[in-house]
N, C-alpha and C. Protein backbone atom coordinates (compact mmCIF):
# COMPACT_ATOMS: atom_id res chain seq x y z
N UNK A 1 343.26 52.73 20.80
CA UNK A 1 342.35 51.66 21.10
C UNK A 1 341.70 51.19 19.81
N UNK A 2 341.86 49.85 19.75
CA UNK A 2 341.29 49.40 18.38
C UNK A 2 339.70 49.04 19.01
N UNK A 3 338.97 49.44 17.87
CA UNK A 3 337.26 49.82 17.68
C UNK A 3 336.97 47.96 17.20
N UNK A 4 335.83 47.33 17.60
CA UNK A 4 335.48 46.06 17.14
C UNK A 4 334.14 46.64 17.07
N UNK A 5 333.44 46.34 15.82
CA UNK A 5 331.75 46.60 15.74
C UNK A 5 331.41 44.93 15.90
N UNK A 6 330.63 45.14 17.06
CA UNK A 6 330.46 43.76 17.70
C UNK A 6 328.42 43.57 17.26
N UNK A 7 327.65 44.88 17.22
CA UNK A 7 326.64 44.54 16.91
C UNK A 7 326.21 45.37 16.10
N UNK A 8 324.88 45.71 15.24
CA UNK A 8 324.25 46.45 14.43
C UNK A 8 323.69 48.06 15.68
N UNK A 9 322.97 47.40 16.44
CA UNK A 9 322.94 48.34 17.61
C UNK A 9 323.69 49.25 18.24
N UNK A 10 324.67 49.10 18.13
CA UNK A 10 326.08 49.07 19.11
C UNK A 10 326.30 50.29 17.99
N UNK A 11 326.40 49.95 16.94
CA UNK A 11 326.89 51.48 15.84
C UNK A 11 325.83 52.14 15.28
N UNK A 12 324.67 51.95 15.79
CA UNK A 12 323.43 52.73 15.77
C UNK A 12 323.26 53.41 16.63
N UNK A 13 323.36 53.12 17.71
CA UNK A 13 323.71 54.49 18.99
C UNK A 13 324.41 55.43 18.59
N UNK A 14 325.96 55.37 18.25
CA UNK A 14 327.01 55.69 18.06
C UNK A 14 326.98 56.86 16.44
N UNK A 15 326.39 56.29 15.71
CA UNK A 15 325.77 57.19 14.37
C UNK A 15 325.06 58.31 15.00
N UNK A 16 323.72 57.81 15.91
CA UNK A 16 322.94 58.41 15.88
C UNK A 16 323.51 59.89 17.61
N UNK A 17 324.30 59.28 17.73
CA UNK A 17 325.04 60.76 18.77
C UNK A 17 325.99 61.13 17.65
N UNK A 18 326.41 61.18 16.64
CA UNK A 18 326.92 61.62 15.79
C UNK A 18 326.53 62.30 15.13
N UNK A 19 325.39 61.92 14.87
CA UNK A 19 323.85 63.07 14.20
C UNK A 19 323.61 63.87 15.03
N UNK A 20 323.53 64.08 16.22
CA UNK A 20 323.09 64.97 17.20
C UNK A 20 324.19 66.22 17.51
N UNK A 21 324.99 65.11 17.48
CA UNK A 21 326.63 66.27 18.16
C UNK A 21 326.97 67.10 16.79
N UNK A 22 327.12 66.47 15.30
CA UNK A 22 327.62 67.19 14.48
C UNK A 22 328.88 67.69 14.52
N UNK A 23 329.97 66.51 15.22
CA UNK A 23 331.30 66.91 15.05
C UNK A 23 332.17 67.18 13.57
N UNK A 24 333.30 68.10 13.88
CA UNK A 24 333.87 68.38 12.49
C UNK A 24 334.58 67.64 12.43
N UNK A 25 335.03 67.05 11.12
CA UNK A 25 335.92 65.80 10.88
C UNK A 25 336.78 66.51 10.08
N UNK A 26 338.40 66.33 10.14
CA UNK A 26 338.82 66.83 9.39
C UNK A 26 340.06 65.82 8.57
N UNK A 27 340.17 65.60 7.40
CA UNK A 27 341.13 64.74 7.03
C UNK A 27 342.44 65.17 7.06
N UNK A 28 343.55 64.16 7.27
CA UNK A 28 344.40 63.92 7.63
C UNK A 28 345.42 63.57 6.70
N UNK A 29 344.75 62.44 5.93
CA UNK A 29 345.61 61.86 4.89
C UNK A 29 344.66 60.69 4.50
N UNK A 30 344.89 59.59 3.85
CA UNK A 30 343.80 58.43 3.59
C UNK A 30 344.22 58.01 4.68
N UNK A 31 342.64 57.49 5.08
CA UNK A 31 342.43 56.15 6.63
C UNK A 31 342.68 57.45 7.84
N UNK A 32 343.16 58.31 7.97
CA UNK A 32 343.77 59.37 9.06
C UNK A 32 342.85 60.58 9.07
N UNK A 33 341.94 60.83 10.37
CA UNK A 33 341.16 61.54 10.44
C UNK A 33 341.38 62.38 11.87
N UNK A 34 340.76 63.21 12.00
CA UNK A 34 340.64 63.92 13.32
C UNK A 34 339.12 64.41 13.31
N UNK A 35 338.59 64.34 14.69
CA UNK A 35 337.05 64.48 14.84
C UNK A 35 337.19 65.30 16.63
N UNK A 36 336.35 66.63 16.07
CA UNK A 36 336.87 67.66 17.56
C UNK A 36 335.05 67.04 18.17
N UNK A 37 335.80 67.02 19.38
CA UNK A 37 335.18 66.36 20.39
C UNK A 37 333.15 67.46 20.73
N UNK A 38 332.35 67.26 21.23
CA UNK A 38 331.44 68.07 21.51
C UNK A 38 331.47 68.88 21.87
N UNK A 39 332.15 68.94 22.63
CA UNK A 39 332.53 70.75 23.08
C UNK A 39 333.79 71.03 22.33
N UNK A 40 334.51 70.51 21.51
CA UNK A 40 335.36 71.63 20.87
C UNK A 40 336.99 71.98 21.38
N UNK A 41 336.70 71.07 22.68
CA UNK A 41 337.81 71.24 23.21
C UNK A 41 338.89 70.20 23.36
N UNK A 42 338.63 68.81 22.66
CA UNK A 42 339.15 68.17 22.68
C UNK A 42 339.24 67.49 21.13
N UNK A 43 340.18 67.11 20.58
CA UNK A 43 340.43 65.90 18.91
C UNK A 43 340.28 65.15 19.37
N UNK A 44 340.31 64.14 18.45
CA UNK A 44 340.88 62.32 18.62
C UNK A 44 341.11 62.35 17.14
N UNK A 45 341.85 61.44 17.06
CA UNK A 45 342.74 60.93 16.01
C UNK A 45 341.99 59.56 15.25
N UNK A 46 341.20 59.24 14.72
CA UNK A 46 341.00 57.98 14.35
C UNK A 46 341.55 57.42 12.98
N UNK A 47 341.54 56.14 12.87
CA UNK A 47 342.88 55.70 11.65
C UNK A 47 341.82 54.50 11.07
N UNK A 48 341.57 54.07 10.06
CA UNK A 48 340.94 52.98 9.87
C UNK A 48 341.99 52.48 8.41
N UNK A 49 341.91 51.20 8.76
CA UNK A 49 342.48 50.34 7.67
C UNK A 49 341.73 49.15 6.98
N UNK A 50 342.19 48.30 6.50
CA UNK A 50 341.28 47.08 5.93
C UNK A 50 341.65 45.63 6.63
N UNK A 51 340.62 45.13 6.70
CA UNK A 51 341.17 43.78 7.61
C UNK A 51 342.46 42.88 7.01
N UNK A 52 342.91 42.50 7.95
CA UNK A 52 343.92 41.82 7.58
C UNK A 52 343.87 40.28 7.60
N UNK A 53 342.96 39.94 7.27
CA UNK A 53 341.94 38.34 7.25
C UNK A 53 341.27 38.30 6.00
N UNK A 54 341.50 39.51 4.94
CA UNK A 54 340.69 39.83 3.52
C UNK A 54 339.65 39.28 3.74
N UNK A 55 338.76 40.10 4.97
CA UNK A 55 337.15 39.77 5.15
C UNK A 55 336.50 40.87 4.41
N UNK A 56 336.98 42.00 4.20
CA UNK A 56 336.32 43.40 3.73
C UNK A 56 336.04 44.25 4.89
N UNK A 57 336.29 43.40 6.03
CA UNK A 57 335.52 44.60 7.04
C UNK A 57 336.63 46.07 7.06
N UNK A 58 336.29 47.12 7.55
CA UNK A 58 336.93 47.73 8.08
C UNK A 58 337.41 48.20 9.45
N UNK A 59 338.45 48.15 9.81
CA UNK A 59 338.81 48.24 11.35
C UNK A 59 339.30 49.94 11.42
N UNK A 60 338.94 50.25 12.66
CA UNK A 60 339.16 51.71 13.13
C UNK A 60 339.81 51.61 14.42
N UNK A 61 340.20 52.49 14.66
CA UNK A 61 341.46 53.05 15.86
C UNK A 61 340.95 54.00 16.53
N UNK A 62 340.91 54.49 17.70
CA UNK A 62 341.24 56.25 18.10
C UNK A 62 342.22 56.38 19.40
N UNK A 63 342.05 57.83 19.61
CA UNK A 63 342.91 57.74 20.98
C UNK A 63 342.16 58.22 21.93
N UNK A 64 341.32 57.86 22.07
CA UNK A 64 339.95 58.16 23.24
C UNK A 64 340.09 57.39 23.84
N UNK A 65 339.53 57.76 25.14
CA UNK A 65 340.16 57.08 26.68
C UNK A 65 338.74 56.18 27.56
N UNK A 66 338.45 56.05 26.11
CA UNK A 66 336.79 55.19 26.38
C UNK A 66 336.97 53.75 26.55
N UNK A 67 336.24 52.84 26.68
CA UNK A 67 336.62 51.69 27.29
C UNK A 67 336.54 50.36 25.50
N UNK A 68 336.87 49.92 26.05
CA UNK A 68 337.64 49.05 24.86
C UNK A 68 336.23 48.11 24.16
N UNK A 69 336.32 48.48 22.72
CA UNK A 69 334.96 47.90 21.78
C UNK A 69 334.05 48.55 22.15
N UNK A 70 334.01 49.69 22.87
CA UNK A 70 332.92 50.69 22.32
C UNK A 70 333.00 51.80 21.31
N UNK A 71 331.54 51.71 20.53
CA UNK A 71 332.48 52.60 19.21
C UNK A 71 331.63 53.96 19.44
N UNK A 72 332.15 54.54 19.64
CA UNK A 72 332.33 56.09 19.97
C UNK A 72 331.64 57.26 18.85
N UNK A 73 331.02 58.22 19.14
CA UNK A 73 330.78 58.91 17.95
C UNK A 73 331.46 59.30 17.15
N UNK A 74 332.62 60.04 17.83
CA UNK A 74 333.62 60.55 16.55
C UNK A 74 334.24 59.07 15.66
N UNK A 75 333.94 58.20 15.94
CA UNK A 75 334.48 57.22 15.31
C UNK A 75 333.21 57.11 13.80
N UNK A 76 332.40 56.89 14.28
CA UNK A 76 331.23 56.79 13.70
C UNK A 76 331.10 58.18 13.01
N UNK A 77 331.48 59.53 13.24
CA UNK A 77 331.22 60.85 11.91
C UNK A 77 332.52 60.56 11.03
N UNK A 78 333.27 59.63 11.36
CA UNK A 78 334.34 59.69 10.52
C UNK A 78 334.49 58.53 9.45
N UNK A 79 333.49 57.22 9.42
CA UNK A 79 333.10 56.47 8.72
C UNK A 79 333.05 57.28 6.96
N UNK A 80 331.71 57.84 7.32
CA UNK A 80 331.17 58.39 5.89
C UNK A 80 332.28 59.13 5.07
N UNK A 81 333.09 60.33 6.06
CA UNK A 81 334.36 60.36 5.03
C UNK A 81 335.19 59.32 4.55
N UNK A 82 335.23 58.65 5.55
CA UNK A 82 336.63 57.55 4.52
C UNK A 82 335.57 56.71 4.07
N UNK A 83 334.60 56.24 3.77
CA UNK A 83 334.49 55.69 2.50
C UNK A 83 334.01 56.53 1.29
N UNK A 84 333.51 58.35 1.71
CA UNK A 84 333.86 58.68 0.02
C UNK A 84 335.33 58.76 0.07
N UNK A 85 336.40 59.09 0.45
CA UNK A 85 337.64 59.09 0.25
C UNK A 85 337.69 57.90 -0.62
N UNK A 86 337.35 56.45 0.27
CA UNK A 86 338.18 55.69 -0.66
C UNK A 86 337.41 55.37 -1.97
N UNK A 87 336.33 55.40 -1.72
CA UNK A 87 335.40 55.46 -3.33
C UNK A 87 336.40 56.68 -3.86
N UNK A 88 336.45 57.64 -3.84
CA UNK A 88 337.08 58.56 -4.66
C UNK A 88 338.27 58.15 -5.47
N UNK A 89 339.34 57.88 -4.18
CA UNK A 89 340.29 57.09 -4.34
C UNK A 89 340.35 55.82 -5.28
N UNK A 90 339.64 55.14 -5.23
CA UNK A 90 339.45 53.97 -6.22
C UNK A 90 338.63 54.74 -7.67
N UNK A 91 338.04 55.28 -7.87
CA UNK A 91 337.74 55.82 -9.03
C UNK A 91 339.14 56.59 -9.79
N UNK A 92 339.83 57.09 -9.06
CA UNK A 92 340.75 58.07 -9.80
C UNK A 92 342.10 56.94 -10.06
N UNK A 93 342.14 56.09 -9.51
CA UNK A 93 343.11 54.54 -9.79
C UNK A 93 342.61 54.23 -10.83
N UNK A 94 341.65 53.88 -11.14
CA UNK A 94 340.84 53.25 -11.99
C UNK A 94 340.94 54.18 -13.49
N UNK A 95 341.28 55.48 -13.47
CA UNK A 95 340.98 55.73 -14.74
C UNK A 95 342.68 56.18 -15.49
């Protein structure tokens, strides 16, 4: 299911059960993440890439069975890694 951040609110909820739950994120590869669910008993897979409209935004994926353009916590603990990834990533190009 592709993720649309439709408001500022909307991924402020979504952060902030992310802060609460403290899921483990684990990388995958660049853009390719896995985030174990609140109880532990379930992954999701989330994938984020770069728009394809060269707006800058970033678009995210998962395979959660949640309803479509809502953005989800594990979507939201998995933000902050991929952008140090890709900051990282772009620093080590760079030199």
């Amino acid at each position: 299911m592709i993720i649309e951040l439709r408001s500022r609110e909307q991924f402020k909820r979504a952060v902030e059960r992310a802060r609460n739950l403290k899921p483990f994120v684990r990388v995958r590869g660049f853009r390719w993440y896995e985030v174990e669910s609140s109880s532990g008993q379930d992954v999701y897979t989330v994938h984020f890439w770069d728009s394809i409209n060269g707006s800058g935004h970033i678009l995210g994926e998962c395979n959660c069975r949640g309803e479509s353009g809502f953005v989800y916590y594990h979507l939201a603990a998995a933000i902050p890694v991929h952008l140090w990834m890709a900051s990282t990533r772009g620093a080590t190009q760079e030199q």
